[in-house]
Structures are given as C-alpha cells and as structure tokens.
N, C-alpha and C. Protein backbone atom coordinates (compact mmCIF):
# COMPACT_ATOMS: atom_id res chain seq x y z
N UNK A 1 -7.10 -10.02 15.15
CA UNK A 1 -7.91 -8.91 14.67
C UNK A 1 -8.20 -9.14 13.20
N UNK A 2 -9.28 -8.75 12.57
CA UNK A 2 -9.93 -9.00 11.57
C UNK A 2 -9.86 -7.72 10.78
N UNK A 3 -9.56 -7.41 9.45
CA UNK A 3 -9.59 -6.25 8.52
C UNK A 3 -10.77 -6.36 7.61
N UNK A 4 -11.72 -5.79 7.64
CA UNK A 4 -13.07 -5.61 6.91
C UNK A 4 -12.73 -5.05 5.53
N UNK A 5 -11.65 -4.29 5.44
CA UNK A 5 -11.90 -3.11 4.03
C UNK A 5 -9.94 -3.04 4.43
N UNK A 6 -8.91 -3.19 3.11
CA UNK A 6 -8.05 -2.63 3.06
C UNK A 6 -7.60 -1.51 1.49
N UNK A 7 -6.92 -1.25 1.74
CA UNK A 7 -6.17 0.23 0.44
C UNK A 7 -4.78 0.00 0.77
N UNK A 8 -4.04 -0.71 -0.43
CA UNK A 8 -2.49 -0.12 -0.16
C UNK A 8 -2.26 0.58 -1.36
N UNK A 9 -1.31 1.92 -1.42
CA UNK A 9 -1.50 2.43 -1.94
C UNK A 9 0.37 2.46 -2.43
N UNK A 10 0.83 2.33 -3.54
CA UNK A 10 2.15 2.88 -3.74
C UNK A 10 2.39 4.01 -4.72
N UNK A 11 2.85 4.79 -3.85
CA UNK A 11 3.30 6.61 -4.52
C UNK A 11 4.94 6.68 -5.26
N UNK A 12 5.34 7.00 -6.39
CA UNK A 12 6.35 7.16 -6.61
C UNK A 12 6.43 8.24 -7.69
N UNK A 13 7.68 8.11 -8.58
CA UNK A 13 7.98 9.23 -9.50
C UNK A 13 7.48 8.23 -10.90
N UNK A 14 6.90 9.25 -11.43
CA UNK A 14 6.97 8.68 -12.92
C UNK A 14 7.66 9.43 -14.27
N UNK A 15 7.67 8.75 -15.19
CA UNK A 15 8.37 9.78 -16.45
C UNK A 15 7.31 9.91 -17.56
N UNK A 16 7.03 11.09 -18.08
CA UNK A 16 6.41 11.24 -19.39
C UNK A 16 7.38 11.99 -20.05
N UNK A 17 7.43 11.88 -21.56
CA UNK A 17 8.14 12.38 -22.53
C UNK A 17 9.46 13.22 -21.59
N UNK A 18 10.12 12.27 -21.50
CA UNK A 18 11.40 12.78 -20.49
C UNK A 18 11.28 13.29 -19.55
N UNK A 19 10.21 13.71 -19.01
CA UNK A 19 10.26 14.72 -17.71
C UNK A 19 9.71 14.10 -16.23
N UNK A 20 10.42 14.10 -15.32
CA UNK A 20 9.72 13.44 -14.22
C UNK A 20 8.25 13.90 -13.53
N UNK A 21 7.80 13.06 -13.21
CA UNK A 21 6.74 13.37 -12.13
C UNK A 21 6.49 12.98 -10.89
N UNK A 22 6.74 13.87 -9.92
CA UNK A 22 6.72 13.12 -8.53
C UNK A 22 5.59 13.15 -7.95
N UNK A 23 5.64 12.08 -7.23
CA UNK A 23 4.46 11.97 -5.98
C UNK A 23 2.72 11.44 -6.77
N UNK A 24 3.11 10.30 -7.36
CA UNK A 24 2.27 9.80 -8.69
C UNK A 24 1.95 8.36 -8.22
N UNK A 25 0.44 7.99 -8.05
CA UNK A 25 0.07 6.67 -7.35
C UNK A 25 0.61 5.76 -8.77
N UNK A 26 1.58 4.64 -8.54
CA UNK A 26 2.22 3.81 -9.25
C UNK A 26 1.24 2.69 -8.82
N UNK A 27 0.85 2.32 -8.11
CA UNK A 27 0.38 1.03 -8.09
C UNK A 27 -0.81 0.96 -6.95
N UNK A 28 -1.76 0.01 -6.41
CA UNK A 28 -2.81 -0.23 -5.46
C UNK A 28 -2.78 -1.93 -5.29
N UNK A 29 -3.27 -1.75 -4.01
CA UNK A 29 -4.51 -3.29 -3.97
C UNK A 29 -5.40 -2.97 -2.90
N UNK A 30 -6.62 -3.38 -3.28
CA UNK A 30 -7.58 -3.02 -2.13
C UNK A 30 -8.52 -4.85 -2.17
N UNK A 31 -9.04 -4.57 -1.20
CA UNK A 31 -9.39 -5.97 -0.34
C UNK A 31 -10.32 -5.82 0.80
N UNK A 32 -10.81 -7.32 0.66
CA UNK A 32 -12.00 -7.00 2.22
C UNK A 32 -11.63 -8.25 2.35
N UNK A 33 -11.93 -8.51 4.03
CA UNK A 33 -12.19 -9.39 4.88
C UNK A 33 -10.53 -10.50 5.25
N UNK A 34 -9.58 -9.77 5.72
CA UNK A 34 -7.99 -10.23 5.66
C UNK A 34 -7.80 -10.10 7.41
N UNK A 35 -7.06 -11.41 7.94
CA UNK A 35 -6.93 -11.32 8.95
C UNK A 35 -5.39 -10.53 8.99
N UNK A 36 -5.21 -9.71 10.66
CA UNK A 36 -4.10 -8.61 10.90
C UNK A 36 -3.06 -9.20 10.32
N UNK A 37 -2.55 -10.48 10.92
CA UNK A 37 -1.00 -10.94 10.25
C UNK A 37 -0.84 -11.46 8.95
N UNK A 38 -2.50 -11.51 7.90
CA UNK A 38 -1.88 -12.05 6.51
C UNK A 38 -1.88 -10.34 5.94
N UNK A 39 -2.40 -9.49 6.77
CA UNK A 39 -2.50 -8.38 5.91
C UNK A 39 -1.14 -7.39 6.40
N UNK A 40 -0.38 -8.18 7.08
CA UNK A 40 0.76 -7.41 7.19
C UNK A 40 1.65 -8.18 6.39
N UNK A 41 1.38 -9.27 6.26
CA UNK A 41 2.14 -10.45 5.58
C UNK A 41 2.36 -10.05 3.80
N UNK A 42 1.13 -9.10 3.32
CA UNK A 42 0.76 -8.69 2.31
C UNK A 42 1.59 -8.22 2.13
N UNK A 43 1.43 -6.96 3.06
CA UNK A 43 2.43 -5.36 2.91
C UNK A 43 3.62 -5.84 2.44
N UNK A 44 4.29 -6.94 3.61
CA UNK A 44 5.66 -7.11 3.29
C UNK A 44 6.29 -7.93 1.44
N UNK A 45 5.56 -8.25 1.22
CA UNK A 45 5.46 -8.81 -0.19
C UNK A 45 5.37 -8.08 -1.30
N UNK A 46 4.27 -7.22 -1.16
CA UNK A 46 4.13 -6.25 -1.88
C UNK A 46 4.94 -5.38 -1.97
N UNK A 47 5.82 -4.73 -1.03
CA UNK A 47 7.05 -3.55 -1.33
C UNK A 47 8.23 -3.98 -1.35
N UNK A 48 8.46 -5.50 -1.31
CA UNK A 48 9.79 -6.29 -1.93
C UNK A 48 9.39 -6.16 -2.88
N UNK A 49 8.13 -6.53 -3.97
CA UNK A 49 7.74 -6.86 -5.34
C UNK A 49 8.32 -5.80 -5.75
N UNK A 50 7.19 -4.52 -5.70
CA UNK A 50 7.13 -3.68 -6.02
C UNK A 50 7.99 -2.68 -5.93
N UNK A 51 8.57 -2.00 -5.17
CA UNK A 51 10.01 -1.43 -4.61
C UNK A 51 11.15 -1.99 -4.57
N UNK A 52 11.39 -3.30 -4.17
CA UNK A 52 12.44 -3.67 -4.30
C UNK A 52 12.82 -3.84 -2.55
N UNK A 53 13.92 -5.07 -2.31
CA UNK A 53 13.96 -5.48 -1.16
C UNK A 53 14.51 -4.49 -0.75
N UNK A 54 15.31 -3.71 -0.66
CA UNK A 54 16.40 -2.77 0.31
C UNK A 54 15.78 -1.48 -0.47
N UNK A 55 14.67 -0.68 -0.51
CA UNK A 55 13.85 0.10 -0.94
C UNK A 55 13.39 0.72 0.62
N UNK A 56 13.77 2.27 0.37
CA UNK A 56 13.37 2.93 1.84
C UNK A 56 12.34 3.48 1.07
N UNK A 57 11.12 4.01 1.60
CA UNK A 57 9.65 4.35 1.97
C UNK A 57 9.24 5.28 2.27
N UNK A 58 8.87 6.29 3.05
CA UNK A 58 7.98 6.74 4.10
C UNK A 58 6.86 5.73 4.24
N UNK A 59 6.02 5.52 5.40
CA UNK A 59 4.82 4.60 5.37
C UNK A 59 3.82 5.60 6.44
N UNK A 60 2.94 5.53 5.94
CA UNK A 60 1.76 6.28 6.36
C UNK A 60 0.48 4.86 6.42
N UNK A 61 0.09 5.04 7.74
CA UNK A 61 -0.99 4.08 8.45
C UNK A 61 -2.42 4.60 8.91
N UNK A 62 -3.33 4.19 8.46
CA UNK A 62 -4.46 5.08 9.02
C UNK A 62 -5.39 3.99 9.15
N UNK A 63 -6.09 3.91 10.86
CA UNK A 63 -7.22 2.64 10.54
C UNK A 63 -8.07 3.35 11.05
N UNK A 64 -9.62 3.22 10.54
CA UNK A 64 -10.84 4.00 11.04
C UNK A 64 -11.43 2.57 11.82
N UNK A 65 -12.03 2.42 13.36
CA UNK A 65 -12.55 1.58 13.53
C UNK A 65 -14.15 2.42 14.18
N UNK A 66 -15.04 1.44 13.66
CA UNK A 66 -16.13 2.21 13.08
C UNK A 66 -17.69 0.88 13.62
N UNK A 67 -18.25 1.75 14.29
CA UNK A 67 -19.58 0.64 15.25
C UNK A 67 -20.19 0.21 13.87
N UNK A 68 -20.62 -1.10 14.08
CA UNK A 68 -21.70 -2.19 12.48
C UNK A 68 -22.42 -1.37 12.67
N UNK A 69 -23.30 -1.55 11.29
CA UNK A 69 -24.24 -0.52 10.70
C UNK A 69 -25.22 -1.41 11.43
C-alpha cells in the first residue's frame, strides 16, 4: 500500500517561565508519497528519537482514503 500525504504529530507537556503546559504539539513531520512499511518504519524511529525507547504514548490513527481527483 502506498501513502500519498502523511502528518505525524507529537503532543506533550511543555514549560514556560516555570509553569507547565500540557497537551502542546512538541514536534511534526509531514510527507508525501511513502510506501505502508517505510512509513511505519518512520513512526518507529521517530518515537524512540523523540520520546525515548521505553516511552508509553496514547496513539491515535486516522486514514482518509479518498477517489483521484
């Protein structure tokens, strides 16, 4: 399967002048034209990087598949 258009999106807490903020987009990558297993291959790379290997998540998935214009 072929991915036309991707969005990963990472949500976390951030700090300003001491005070936390939750639920704050920390990071992205967006992309076109990624086949299914390098774009899962991504994911998994990206939230070792980014999170950290033993880093729990929630993960939220949404694919629109949509007839060519």
């Amino acid at each position: 399967m072929y991915i036309d258009e991707y969005k990963i999106e990472n949500w976390g807490s951030t700090w300003t002048k001491g005070k936390e903020r939750k639920n704050q987009l920390t990071g992205s990558i967006t992309g076109k034209d990624i086949d299914i297993k390098r774009l899962i291959h991504l994911l998994e790379e990206y939230n070792e990087a980014v999170n950290g290997e033993y880093s729990s998540r929630d993960i939220t998935i949404n694919i629109s598949m949509m007839e060519r214009k």
